[in-house]
PDB file of N, CA and C in Angstrom:
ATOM      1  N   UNK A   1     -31.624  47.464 -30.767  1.00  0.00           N
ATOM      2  CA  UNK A   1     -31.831  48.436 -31.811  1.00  0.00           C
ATOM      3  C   UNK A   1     -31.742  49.855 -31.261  1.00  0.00           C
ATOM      4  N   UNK A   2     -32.373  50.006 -29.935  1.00  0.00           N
ATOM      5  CA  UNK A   2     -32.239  50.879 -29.388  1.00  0.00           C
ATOM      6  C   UNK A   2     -30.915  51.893 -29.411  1.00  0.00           C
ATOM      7  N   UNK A   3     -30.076  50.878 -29.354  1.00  0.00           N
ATOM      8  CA  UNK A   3     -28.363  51.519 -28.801  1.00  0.00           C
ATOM      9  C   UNK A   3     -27.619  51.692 -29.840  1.00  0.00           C
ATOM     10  N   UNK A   4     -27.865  51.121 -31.171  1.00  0.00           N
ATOM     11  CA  UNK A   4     -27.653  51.395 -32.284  1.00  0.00           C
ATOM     12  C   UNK A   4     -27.948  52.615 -32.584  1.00  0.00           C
ATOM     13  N   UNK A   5     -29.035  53.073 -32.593  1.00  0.00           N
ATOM     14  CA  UNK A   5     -29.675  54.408 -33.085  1.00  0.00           C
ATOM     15  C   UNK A   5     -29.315  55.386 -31.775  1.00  0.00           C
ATOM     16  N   UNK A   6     -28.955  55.389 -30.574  1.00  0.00           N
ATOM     17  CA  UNK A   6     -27.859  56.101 -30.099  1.00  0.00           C
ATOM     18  C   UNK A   6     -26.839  56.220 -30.226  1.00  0.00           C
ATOM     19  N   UNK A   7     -26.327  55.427 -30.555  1.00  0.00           N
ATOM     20  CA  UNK A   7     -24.568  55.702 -31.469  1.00  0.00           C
ATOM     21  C   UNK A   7     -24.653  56.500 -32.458  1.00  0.00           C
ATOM     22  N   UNK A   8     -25.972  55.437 -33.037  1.00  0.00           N
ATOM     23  CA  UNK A   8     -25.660  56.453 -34.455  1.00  0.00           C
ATOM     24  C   UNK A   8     -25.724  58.260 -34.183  1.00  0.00           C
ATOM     25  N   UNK A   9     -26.842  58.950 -33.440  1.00  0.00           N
ATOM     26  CA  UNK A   9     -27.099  60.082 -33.080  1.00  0.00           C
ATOM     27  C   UNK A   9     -26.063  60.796 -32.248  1.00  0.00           C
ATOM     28  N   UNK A  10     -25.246  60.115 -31.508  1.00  0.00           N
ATOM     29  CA  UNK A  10     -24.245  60.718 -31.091  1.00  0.00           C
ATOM     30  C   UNK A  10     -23.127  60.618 -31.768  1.00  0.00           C
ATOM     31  N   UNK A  11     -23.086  59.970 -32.430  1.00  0.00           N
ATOM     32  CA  UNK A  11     -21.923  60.251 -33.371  1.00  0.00           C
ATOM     33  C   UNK A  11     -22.034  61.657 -34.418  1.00  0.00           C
ATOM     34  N   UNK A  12     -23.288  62.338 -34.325  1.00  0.00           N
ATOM     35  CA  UNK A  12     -23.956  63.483 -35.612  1.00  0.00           C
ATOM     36  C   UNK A  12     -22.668  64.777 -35.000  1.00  0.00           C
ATOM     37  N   UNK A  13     -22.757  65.006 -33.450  1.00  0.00           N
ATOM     38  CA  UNK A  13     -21.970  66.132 -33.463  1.00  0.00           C
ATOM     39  C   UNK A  13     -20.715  66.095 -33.840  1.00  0.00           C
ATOM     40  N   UNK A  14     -20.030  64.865 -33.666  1.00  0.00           N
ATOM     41  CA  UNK A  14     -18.387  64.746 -33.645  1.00  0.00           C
ATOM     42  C   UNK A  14     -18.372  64.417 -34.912  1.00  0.00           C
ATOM     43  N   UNK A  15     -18.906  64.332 -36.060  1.00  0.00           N
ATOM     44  CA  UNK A  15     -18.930  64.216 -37.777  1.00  0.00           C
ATOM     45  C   UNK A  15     -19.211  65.413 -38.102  1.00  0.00           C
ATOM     46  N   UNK A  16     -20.136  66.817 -37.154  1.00  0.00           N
ATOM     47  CA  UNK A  16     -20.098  67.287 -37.937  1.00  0.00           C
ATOM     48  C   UNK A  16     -18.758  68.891 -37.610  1.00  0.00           C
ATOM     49  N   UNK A  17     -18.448  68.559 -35.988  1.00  0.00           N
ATOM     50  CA  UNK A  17     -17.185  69.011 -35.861  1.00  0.00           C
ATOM     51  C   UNK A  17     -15.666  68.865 -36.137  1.00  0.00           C
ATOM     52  N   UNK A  18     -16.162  67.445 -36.987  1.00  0.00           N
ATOM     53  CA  UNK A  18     -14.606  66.824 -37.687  1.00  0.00           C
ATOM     54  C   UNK A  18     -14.951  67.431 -39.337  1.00  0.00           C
ATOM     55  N   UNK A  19     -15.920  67.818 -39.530  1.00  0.00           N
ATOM     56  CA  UNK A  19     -16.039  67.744 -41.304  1.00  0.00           C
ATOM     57  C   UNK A  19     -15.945  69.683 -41.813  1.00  0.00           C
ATOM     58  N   UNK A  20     -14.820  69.885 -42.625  1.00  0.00           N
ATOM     59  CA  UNK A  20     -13.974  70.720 -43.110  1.00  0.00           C
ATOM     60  C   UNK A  20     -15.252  71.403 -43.509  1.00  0.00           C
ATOM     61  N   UNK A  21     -16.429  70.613 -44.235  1.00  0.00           N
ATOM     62  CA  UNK A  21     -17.441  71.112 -45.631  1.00  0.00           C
ATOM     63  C   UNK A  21     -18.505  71.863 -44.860  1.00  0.00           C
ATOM     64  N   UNK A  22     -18.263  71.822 -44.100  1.00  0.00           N
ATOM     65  CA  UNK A  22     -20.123  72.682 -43.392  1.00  0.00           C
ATOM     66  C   UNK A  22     -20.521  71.654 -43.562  1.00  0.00           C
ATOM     67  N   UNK A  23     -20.862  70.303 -43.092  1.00  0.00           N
ATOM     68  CA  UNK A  23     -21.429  69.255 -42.795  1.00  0.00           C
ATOM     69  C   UNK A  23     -22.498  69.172 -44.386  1.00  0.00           C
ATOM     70  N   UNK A  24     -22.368  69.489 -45.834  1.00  0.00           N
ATOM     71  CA  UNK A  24     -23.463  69.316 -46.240  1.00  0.00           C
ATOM     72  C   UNK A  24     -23.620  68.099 -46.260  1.00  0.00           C
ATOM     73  N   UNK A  25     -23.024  67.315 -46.565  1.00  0.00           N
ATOM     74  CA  UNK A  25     -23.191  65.825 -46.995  1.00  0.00           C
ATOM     75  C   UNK A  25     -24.023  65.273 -46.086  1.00  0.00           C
ATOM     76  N   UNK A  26     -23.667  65.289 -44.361  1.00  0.00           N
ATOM     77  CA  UNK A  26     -24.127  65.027 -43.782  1.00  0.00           C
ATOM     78  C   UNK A  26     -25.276  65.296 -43.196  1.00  0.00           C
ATOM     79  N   UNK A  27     -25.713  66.793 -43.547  1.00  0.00           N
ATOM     80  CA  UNK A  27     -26.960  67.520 -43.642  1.00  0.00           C
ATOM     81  C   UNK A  27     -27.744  66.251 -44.539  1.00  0.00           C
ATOM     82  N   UNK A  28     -27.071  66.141 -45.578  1.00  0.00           N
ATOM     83  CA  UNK A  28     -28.259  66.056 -46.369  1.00  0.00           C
ATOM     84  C   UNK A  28     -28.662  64.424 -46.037  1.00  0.00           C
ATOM     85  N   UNK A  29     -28.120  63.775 -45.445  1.00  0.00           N
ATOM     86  CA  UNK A  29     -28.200  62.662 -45.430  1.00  0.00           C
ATOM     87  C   UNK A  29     -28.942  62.695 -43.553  1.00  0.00           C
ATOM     88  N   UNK A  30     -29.307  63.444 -42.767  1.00  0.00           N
ATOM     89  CA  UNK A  30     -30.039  63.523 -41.750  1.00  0.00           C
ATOM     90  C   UNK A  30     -31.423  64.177 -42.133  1.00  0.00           C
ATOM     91  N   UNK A  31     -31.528  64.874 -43.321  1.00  0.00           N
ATOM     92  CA  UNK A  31     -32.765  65.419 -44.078  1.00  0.00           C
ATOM     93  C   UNK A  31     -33.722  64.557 -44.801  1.00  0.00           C
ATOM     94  N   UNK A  32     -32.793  63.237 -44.804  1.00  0.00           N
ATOM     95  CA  UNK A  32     -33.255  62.324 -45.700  1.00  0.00           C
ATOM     96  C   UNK A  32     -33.616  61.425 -44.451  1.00  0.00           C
ATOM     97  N   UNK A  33     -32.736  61.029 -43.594  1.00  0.00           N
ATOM     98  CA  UNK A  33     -33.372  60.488 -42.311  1.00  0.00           C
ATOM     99  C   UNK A  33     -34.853  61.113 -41.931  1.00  0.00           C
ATOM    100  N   UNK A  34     -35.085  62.412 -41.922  1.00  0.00           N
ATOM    101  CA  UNK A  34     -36.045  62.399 -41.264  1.00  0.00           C
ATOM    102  C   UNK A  34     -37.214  63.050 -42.479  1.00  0.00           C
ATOM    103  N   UNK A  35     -37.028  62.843 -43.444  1.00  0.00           N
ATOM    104  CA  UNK A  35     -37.956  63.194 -45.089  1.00  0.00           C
ATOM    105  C   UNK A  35     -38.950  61.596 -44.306  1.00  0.00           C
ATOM    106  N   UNK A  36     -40.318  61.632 -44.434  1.00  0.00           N
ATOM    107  CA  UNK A  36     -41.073  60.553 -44.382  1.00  0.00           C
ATOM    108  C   UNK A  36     -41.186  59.869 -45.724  1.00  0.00           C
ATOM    109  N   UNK A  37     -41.187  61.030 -46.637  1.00  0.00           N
ATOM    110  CA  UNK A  37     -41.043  59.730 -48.097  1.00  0.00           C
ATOM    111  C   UNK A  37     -39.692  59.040 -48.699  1.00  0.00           C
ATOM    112  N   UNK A  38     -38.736  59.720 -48.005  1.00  0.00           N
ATOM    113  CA  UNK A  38     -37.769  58.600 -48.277  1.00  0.00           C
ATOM    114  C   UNK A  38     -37.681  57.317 -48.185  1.00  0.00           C
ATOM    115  N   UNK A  39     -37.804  56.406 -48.652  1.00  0.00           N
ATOM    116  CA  UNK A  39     -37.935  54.914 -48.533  1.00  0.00           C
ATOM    117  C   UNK A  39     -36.726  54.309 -47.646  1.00  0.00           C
ATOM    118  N   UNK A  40     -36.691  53.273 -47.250  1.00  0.00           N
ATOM    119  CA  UNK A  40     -35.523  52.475 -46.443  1.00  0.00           C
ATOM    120  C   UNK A  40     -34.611  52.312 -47.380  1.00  0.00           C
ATOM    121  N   UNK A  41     -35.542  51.346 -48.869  1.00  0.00           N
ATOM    122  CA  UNK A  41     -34.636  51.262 -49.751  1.00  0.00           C
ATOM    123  C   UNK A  41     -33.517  52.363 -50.361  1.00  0.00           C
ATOM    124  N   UNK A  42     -34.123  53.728 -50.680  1.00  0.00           N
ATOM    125  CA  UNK A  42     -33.455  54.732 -51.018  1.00  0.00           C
ATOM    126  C   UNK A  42     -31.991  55.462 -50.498  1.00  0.00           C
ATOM    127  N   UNK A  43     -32.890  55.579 -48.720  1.00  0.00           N
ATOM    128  CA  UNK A  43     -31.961  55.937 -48.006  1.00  0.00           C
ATOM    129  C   UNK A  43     -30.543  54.724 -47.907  1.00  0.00           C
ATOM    130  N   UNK A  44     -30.668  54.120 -47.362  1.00  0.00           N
ATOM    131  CA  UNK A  44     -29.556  52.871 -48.310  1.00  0.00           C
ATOM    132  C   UNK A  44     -28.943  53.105 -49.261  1.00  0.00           C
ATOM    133  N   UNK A  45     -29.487  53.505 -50.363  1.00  0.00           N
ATOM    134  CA  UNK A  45     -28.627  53.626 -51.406  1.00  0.00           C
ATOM    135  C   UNK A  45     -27.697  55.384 -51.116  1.00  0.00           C
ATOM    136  N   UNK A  46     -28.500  56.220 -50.773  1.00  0.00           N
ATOM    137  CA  UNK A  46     -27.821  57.451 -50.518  1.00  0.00           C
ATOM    138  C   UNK A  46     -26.873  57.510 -49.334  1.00  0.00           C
ATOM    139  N   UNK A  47     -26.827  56.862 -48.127  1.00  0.00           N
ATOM    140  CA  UNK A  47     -25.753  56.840 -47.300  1.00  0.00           C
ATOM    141  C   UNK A  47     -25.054  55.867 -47.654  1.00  0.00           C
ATOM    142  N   UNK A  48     -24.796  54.708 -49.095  1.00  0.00           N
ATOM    143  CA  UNK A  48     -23.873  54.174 -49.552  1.00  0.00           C
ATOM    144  C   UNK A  48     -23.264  52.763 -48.662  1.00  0.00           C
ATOM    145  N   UNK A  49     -23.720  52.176 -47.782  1.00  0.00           N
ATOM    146  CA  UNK A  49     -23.553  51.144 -46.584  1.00  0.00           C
ATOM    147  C   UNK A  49     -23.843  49.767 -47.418  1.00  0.00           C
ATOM    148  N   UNK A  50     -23.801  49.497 -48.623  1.00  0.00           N
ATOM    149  CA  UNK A  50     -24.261  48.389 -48.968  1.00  0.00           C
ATOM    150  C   UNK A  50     -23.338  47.634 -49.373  1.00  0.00           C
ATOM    151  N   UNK A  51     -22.094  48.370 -49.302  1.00  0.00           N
ATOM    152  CA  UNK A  51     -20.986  47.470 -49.805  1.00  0.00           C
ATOM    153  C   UNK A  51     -20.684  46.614 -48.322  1.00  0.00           C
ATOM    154  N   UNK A  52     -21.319  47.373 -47.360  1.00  0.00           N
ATOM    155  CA  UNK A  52     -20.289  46.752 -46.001  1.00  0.00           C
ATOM    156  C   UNK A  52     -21.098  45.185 -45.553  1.00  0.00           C
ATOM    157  N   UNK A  53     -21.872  45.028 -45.891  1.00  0.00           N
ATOM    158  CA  UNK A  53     -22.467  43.205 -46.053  1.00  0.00           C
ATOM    159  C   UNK A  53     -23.918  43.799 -45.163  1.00  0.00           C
ATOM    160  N   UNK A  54     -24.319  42.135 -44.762  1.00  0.00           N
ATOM    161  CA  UNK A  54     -25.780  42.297 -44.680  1.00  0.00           C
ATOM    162  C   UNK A  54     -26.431  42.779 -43.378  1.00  0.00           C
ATOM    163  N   UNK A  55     -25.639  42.780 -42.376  1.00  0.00           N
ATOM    164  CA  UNK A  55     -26.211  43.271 -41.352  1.00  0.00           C
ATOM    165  C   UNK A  55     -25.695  44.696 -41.054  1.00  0.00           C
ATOM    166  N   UNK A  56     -24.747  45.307 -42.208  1.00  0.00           N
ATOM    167  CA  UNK A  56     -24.934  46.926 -41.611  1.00  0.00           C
ATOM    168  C   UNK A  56     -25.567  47.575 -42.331  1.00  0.00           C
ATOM    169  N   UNK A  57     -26.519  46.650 -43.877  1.00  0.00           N
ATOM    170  CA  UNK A  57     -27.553  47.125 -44.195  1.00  0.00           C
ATOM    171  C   UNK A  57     -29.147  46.964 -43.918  1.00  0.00           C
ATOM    172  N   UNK A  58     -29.320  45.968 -42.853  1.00  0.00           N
ATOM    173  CA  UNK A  58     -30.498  45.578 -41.854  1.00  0.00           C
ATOM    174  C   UNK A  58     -30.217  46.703 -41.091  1.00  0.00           C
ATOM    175  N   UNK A  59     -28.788  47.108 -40.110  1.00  0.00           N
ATOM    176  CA  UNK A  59     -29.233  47.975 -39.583  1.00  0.00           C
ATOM    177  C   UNK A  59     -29.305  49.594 -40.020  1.00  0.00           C
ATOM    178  N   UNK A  60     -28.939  49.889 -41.187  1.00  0.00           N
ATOM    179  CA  UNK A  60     -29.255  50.809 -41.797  1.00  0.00           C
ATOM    180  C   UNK A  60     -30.991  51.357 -41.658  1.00  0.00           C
ATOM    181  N   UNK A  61     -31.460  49.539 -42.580  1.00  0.00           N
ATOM    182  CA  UNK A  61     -32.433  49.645 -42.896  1.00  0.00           C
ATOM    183  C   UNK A  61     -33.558  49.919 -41.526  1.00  0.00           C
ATOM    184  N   UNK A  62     -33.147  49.201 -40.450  1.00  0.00           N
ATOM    185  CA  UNK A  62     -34.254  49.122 -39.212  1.00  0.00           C
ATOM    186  C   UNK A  62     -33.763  50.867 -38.860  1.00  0.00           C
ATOM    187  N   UNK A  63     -32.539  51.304 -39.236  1.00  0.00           N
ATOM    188  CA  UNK A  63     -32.874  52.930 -38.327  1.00  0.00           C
ATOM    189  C   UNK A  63     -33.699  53.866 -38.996  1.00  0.00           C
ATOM    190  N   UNK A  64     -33.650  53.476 -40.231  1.00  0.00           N
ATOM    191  CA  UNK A  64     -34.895  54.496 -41.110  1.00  0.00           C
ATOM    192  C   UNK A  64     -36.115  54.257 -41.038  1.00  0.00           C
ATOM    193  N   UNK A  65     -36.326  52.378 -40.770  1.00  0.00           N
ATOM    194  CA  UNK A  65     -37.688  52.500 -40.104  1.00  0.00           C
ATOM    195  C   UNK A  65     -38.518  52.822 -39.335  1.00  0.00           C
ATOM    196  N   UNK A  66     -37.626  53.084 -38.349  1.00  0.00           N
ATOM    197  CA  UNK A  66     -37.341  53.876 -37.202  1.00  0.00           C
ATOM    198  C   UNK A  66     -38.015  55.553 -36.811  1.00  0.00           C
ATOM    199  N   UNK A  67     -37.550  56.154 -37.650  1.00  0.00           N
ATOM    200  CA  UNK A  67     -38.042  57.262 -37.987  1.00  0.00           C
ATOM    201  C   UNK A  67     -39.416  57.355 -39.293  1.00  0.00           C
ATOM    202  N   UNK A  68     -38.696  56.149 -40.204  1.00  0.00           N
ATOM    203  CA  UNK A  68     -41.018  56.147 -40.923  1.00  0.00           C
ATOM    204  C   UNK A  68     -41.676  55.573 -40.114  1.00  0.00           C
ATOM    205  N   UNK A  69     -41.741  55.282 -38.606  1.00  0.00           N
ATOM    206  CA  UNK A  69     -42.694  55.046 -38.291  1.00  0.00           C
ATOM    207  C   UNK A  69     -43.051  56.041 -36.635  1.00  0.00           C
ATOM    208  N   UNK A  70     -42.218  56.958 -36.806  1.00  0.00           N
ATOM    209  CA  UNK A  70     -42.574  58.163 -36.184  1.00  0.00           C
ATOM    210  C   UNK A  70     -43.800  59.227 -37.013  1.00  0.00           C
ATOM    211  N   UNK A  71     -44.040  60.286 -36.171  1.00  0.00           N
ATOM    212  CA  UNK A  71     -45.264  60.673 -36.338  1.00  0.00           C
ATOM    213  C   UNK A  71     -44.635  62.142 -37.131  1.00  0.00           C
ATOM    214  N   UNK A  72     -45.068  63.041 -37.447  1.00  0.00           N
ATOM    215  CA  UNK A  72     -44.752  64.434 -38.330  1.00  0.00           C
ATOM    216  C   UNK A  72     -44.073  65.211 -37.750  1.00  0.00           C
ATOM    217  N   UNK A  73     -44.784  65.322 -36.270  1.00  0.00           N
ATOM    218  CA  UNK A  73     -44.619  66.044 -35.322  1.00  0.00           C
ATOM    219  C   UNK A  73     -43.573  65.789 -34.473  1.00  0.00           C
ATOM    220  N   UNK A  74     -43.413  64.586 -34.463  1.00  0.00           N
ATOM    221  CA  UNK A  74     -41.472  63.907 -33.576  1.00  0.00           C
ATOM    222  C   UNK A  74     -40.485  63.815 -34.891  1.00  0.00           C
ATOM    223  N   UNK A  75     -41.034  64.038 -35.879  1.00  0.00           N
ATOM    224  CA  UNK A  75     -39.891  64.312 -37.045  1.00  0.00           C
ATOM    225  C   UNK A  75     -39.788  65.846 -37.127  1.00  0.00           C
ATOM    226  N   UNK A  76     -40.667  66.901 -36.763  1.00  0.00           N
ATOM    227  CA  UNK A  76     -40.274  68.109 -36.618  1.00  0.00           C
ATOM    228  C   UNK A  76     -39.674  68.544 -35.566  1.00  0.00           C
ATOM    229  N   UNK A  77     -39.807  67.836 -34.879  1.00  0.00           N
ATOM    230  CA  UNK A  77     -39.312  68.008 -33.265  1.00  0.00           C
ATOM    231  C   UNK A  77     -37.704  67.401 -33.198  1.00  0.00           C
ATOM    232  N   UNK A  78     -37.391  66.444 -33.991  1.00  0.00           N
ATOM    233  CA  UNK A  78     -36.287  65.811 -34.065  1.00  0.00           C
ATOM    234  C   UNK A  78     -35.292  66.929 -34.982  1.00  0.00           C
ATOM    235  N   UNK A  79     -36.120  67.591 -36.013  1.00  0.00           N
ATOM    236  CA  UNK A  79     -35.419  68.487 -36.978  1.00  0.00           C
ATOM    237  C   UNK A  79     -34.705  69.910 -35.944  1.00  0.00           C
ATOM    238  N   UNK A  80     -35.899  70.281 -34.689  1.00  0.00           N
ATOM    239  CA  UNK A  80     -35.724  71.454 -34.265  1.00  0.00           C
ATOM    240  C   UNK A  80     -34.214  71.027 -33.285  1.00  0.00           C
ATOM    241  N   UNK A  81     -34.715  69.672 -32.285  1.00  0.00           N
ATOM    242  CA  UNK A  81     -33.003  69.218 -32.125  1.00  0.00           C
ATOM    243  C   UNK A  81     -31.687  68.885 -32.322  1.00  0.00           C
ATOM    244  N   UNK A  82     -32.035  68.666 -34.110  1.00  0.00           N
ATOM    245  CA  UNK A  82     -30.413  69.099 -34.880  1.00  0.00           C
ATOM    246  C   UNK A  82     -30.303  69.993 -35.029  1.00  0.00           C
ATOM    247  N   UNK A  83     -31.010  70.937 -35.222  1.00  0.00           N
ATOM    248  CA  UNK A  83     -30.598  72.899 -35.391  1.00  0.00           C
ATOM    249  C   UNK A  83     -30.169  73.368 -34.209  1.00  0.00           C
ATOM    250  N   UNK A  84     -30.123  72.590 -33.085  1.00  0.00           N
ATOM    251  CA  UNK A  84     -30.068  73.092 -31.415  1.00  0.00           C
ATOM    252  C   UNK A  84     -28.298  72.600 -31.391  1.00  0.00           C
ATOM    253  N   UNK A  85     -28.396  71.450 -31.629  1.00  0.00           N
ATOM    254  CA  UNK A  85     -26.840  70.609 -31.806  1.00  0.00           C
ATOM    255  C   UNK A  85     -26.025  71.476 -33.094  1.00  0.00           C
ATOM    256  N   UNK A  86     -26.214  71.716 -34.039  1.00  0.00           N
ATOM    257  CA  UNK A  86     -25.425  72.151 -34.992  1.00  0.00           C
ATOM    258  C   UNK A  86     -25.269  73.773 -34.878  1.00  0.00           C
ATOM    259  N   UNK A  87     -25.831  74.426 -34.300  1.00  0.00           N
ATOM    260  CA  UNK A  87     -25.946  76.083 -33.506  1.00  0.00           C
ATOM    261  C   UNK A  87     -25.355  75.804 -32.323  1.00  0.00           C
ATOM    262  N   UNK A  88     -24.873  74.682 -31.491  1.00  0.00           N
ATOM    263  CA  UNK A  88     -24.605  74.903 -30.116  1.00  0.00           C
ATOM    264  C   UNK A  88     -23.144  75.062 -30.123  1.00  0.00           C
ATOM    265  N   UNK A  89     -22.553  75.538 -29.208  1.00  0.00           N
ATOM    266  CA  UNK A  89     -20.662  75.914 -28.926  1.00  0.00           C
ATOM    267  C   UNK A  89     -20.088  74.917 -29.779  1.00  0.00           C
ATOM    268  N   UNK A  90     -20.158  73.729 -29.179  1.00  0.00           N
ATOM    269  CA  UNK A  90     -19.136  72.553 -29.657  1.00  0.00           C
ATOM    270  C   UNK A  90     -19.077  72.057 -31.053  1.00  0.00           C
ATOM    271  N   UNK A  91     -20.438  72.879 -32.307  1.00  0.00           N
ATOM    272  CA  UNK A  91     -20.303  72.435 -33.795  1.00  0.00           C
ATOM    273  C   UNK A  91     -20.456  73.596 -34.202  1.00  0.00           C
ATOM    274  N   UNK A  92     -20.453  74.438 -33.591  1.00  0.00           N
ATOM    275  CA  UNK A  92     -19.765  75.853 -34.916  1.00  0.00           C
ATOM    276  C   UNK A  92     -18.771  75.611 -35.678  1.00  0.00           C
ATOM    277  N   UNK A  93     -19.246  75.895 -37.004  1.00  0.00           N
ATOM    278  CA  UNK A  93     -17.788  75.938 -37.483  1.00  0.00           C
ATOM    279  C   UNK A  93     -17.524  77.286 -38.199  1.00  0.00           C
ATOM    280  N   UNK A  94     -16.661  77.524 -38.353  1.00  0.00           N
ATOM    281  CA  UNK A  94     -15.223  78.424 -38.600  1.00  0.00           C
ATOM    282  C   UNK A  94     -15.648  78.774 -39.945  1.00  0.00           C
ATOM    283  N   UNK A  95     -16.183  80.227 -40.078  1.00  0.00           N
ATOM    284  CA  UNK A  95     -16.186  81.127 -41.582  1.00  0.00           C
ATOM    285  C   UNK A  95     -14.658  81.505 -42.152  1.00  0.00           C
TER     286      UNK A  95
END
């Protein structure tokens, strides 16, 4: 599970240096990762993975658990390290 949820996190810069939009979509869907009242169920439905069968919505579901069962303070701390990644050289994007 571990290495899952490193893929997934390293994959955040190169989605959001490939994406034309100012990453909102993807903003909003890492806001929702780390929102504590977002449900597993919810988030599921908002990153849209349910068509792809049952185990890339287990692991959907185990990475959001993931983070509801972090503490306030490693979800603010996690927030201050995407503002560090999305401000750093390699995901500026272009006004």
């Amino acid at each position: 599970m571990k290495l899952v949820v490193l893929f997934m996190l390293v994959t955040i810069p190169i989605c959001c240096y490939a994406s034309g939009s100012g990453c909102s979509i993807l903003d909003n869907i890492i806001k929702s990762t780390i929102n504590s009242s977002v449900s597993a169920k919810d988030y599921l439905e908002l990153v849209g993975f349910d068509q792809h069968g049952p185990y890339v919505k287990k692991a959907i579901k185990d990475f959001k658990q993931c983070f509801l069962d972090q503490s306030e303070e490693t979800l603010a701390n996690f927030q201050v390290m995407m503002d560090a990644i999305y401000n750093s050289y390699g995901c500026q994007q272009s006004s």
